[in-house]
N, C-alpha and C. Protein backbone atom coordinates (compact mmCIF):
# COMPACT_ATOMS: atom_id res chain seq x y z
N UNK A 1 -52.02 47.71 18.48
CA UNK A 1 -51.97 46.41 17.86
C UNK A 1 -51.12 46.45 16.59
N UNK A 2 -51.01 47.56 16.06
CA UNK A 2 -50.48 47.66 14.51
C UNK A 2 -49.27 48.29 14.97
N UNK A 3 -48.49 48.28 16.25
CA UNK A 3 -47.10 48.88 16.61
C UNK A 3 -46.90 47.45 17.16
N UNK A 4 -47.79 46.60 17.49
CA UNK A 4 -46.98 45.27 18.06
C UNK A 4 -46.73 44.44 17.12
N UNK A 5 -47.89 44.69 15.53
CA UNK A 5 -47.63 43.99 14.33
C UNK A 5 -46.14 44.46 13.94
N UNK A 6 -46.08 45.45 13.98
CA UNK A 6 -44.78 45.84 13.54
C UNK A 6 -43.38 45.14 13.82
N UNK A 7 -43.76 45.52 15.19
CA UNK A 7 -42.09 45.05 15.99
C UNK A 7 -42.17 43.55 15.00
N UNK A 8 -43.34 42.61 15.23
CA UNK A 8 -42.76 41.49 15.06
C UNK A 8 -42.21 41.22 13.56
N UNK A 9 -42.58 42.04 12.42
CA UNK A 9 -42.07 41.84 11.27
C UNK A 9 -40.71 42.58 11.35
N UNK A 10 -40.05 43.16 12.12
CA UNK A 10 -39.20 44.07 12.23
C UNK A 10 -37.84 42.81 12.68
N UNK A 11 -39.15 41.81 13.44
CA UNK A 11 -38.12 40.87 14.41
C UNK A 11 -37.20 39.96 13.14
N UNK A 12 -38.24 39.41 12.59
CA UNK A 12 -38.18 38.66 11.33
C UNK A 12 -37.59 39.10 10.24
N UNK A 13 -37.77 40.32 10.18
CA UNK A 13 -36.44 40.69 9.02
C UNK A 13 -34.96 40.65 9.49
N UNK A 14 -34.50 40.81 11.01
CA UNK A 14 -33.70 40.96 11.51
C UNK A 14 -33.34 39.31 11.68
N UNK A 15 -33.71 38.70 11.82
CA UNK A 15 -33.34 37.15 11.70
C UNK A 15 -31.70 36.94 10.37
N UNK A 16 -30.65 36.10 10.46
CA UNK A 16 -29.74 36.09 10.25
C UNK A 16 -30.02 34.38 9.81
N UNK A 17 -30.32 34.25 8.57
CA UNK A 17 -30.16 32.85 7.56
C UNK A 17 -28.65 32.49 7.81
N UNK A 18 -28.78 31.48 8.24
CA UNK A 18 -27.51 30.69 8.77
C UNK A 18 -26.61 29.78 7.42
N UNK A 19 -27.85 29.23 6.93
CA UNK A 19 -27.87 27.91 5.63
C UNK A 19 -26.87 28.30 4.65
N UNK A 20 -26.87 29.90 3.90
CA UNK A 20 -25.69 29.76 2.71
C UNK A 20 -24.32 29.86 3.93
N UNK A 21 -24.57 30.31 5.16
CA UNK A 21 -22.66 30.23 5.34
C UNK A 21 -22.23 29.07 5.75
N UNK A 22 -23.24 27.72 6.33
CA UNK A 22 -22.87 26.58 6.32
C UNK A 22 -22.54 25.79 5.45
N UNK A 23 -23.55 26.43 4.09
CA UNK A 23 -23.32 25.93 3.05
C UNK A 23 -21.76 25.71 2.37
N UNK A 24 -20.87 27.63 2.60
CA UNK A 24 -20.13 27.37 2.06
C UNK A 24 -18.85 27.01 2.79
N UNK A 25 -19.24 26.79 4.09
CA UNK A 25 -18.25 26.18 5.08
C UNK A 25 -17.81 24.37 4.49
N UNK A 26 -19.18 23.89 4.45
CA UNK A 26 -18.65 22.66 4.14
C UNK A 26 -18.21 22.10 3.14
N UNK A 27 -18.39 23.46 2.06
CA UNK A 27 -17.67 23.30 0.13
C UNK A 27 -16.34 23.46 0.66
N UNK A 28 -15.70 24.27 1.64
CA UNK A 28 -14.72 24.55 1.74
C UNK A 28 -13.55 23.42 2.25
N UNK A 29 -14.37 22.48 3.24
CA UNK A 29 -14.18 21.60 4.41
C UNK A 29 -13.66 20.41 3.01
N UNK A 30 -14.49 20.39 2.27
CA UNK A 30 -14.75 19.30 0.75
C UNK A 30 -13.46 19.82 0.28
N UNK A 31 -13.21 20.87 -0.19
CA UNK A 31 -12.05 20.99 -0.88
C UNK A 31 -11.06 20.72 -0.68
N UNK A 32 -10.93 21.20 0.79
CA UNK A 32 -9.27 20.98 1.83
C UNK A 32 -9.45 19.47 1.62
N UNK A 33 -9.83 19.02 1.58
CA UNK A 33 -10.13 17.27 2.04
C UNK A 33 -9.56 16.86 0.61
N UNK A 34 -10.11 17.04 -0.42
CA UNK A 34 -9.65 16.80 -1.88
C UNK A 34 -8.67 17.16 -2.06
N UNK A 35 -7.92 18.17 -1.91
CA UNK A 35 -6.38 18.77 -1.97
C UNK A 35 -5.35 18.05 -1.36
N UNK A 36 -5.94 17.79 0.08
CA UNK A 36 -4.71 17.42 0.67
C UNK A 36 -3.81 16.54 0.27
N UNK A 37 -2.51 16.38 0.68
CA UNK A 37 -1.67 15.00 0.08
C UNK A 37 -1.40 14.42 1.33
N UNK A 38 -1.36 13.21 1.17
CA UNK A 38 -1.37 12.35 2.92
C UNK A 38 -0.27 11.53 1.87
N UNK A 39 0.63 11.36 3.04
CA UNK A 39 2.10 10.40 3.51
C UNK A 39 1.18 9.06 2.68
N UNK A 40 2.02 8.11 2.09
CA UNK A 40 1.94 6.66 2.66
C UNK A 40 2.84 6.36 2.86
N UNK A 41 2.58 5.49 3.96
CA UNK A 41 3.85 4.91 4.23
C UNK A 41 4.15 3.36 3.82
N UNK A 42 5.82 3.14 3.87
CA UNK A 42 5.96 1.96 3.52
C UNK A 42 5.48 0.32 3.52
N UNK A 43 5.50 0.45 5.24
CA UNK A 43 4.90 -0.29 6.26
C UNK A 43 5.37 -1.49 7.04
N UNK A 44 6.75 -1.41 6.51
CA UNK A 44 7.75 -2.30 7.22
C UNK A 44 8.84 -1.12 7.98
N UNK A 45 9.25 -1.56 9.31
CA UNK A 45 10.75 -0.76 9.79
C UNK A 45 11.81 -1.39 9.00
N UNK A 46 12.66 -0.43 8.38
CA UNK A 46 13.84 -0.80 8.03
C UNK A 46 15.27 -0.19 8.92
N UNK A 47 16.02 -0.55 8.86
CA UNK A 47 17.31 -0.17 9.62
C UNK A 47 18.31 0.46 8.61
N UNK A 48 17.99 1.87 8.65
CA UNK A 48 18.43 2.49 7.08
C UNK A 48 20.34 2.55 7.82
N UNK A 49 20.90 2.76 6.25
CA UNK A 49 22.69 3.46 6.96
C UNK A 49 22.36 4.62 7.42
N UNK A 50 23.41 5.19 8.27
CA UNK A 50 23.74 6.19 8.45
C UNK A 50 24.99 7.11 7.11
N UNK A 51 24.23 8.78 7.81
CA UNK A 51 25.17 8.88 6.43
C UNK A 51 24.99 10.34 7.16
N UNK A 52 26.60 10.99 7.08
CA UNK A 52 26.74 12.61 7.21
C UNK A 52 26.07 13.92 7.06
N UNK A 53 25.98 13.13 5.39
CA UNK A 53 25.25 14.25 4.78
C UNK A 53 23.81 14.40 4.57
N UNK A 54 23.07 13.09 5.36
CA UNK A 54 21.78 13.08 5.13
C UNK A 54 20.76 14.41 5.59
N UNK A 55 19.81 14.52 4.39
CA UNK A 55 18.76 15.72 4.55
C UNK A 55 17.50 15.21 4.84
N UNK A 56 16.56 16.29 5.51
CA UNK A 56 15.54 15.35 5.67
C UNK A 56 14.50 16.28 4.39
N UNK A 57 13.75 15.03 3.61
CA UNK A 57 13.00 15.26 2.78
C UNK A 57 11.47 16.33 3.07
N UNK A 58 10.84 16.91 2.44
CA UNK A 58 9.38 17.33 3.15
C UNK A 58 8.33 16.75 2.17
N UNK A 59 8.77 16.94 1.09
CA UNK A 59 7.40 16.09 0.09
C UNK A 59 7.51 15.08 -0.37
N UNK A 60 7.88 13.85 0.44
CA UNK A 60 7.95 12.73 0.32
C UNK A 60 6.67 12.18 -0.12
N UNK A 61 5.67 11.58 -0.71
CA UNK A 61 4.92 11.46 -0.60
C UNK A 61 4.86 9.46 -1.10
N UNK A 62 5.85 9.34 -1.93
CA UNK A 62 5.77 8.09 -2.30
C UNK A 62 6.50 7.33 -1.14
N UNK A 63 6.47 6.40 -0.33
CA UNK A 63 7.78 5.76 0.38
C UNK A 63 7.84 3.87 -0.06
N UNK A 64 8.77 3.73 -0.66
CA UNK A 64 8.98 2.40 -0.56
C UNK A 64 10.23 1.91 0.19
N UNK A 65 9.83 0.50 0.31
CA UNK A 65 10.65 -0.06 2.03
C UNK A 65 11.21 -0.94 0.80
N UNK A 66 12.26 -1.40 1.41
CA UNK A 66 13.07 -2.75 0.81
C UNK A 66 13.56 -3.50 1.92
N UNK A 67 13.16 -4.48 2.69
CA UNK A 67 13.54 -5.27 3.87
C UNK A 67 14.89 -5.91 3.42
N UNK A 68 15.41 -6.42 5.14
CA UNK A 68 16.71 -7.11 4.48
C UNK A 68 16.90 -8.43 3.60
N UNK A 69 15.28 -8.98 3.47
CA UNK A 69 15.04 -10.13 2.87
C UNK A 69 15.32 -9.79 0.95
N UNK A 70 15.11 -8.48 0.93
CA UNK A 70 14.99 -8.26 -0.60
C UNK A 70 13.57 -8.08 -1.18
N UNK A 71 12.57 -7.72 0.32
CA UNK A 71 10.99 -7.56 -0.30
C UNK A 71 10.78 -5.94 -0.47
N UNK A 72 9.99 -5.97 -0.92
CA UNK A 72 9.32 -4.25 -1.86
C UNK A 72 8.72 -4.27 -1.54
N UNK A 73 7.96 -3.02 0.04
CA UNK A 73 6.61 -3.11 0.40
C UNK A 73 6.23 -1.62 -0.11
N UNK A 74 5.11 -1.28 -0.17
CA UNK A 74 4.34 0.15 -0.86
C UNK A 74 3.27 -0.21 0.38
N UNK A 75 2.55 1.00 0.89
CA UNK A 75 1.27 1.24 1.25
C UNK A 75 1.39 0.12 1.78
N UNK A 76 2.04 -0.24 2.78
CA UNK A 76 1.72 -1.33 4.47
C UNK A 76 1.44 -3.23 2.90
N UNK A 77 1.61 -2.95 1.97
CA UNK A 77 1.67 -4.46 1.13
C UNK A 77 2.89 -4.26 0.18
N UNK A 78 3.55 -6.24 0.33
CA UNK A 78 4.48 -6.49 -0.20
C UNK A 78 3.84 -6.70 -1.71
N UNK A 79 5.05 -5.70 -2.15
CA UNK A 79 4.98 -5.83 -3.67
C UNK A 79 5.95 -6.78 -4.83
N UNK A 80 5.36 -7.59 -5.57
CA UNK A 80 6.22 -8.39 -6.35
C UNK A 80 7.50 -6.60 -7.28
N UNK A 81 8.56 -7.39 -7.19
CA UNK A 81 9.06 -6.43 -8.14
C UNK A 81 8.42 -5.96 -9.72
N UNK A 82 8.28 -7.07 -10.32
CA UNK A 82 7.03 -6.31 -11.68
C UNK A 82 6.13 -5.59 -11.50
N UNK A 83 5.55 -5.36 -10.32
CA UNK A 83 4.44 -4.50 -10.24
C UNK A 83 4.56 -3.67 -9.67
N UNK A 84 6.13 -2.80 -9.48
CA UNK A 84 6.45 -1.77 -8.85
C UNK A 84 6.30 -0.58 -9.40
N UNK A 85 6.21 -0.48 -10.93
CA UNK A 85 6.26 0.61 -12.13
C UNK A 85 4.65 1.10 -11.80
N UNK A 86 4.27 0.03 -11.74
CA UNK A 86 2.65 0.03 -11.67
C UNK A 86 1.81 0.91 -10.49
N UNK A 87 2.75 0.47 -9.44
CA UNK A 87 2.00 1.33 -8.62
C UNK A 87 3.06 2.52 -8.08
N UNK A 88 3.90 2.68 -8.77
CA UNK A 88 4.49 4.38 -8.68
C UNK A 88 3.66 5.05 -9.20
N UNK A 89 3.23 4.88 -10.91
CA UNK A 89 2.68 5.35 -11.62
C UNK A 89 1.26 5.61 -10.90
N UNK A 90 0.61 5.02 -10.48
CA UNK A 90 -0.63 5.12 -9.77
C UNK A 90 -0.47 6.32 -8.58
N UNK A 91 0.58 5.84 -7.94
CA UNK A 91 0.50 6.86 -6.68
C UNK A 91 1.04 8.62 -7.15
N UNK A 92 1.70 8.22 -8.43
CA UNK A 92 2.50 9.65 -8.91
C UNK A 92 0.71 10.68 -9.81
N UNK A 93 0.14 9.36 -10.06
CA UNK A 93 -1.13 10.16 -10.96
C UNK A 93 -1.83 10.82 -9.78
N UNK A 94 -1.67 10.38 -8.30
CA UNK A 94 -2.57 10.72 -7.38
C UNK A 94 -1.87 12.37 -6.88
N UNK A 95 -1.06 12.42 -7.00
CA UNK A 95 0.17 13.43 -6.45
C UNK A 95 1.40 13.57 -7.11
N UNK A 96 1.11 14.18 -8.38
CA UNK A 96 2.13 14.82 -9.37
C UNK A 96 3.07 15.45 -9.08
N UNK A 97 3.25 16.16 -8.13
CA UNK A 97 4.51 16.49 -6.91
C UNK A 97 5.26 16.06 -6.08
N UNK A 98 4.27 14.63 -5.76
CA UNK A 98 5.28 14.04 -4.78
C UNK A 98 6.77 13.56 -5.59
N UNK A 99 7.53 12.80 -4.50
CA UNK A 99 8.70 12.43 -5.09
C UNK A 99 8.66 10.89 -4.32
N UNK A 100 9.99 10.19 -4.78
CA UNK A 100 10.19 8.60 -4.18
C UNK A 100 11.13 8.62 -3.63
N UNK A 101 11.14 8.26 -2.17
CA UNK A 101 11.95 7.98 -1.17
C UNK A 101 12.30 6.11 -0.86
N UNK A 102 12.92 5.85 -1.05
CA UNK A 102 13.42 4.44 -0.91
C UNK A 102 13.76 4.42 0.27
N UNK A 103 13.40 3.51 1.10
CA UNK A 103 13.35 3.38 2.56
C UNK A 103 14.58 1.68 2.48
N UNK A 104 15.72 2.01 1.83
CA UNK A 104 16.41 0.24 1.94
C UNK A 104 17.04 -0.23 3.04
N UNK A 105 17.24 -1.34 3.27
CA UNK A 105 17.63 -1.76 4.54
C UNK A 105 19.45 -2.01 4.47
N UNK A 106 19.89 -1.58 5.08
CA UNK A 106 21.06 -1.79 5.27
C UNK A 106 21.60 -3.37 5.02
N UNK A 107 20.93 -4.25 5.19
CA UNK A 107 21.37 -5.52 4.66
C UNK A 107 20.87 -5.54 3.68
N UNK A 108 20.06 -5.06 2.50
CA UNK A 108 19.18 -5.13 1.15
C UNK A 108 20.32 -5.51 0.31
N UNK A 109 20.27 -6.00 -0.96
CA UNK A 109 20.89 -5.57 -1.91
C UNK A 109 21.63 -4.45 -2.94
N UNK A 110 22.23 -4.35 -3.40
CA UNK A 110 21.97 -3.20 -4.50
C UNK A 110 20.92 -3.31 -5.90
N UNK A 111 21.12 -4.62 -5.53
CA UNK A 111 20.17 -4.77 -6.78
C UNK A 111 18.93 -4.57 -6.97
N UNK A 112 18.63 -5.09 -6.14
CA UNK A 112 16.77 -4.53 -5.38
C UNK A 112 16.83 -3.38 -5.20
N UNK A 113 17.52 -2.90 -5.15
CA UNK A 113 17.56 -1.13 -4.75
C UNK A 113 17.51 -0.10 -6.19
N UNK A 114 18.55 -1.04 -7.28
CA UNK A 114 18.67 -0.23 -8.80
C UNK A 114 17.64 -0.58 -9.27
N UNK A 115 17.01 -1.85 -8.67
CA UNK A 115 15.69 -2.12 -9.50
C UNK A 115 14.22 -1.03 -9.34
N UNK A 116 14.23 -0.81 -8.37
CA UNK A 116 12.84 -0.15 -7.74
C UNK A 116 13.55 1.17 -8.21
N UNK A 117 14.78 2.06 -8.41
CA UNK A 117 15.02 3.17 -9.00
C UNK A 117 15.04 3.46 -10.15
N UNK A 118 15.29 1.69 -11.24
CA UNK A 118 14.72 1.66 -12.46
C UNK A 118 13.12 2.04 -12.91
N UNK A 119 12.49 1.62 -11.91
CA UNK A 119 10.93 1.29 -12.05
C UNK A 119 10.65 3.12 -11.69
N UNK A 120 11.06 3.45 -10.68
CA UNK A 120 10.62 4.67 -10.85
C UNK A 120 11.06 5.81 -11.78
N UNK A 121 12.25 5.31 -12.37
CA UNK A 121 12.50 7.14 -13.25
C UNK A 121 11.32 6.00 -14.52
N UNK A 122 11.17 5.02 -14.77
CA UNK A 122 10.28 4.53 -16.11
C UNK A 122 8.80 4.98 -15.73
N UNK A 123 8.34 4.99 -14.32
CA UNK A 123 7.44 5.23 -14.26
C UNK A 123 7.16 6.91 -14.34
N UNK A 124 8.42 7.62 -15.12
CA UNK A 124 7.90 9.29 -15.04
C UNK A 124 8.71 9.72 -14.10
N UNK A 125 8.95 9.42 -12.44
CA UNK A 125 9.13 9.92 -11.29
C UNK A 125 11.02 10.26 -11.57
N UNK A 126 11.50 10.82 -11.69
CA UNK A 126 12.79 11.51 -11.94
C UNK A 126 13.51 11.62 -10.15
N UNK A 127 12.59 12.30 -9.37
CA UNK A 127 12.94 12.81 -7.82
C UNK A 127 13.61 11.39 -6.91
N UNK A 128 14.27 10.87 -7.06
CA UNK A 128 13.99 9.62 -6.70
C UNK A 128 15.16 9.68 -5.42
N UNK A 129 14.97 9.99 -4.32
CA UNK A 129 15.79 9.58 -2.95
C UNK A 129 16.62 8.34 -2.13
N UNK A 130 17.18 8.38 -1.64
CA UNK A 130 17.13 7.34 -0.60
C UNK A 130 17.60 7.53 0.61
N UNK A 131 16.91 6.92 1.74
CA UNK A 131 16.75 7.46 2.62
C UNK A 131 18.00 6.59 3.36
N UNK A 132 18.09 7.69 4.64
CA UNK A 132 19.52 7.54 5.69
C UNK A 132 19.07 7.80 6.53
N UNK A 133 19.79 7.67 7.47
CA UNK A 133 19.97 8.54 9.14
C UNK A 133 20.80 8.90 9.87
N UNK A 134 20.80 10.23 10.37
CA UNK A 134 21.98 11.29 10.60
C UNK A 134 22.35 9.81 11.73
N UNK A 135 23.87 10.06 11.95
CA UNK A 135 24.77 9.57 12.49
C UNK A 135 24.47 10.02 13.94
């Protein structure tokens, strides 16, 4: 009886607590999640130029669209031009690395175009792109 008591405390020490490595699975799962940087996108298609020398960007992270109408969309909403500084600055506090890719439309202006490149080197953002497509 006191060799069958045994085994079973023998069993029970041998038991394998699961709880701290789930624990630190899902601190881990939390972190990646907090780190990551996710795309936004503009949220209009534009019909960019073509251009020779175009590169393709990897840490794009800001994208603004300029339609051929002369509208400023950010994050899938049209943005008045005054409130373009505003939300660079917002999206640059979110992702201090990213950079700004101008997505303009081949019929756009230039002006709408120097404008939103004004707004971003004021808003801090220096990296400031514009986007093409290889020929």
């Amino acid at each position: 009886m006191k060799q069958h008591f045994q085994n079973l405390v023998d069993e029970e020490e041998a038991a394998i607590d699961m709880t701290p490595m789930l624990d630190v699975v899902f601190i881990m799962l939390i972190f990646f999640i907090v780190t990551a940087s996710f795309v936004k996108e503009a949220g209009i298609d534009v019909n960019r130029p073509e251009a020779a020398t175009a590169v393709k960007k990897d840490r794009a992270n800001i994208l603004i669209a300029i339609s051929d109408k002369g509208e400023i969309w950010i994050n899938k909403r049209r943005i008045d031009e005054r409130a373009v500084q505003a939300n660079i600055e917002r999206l640059h506090a979110e992702n201090p690395q990213g950079t700004v890719v101008i997505q303009a439309d081949k019929e756009s202006t230039t002006e709408t175009l120097i404008k939103v490149m004004d707004a971003s080197r004021a808003a801090g953002v220096f990296d400031v792109s514009i986007a093409a497509q290889e020929p």
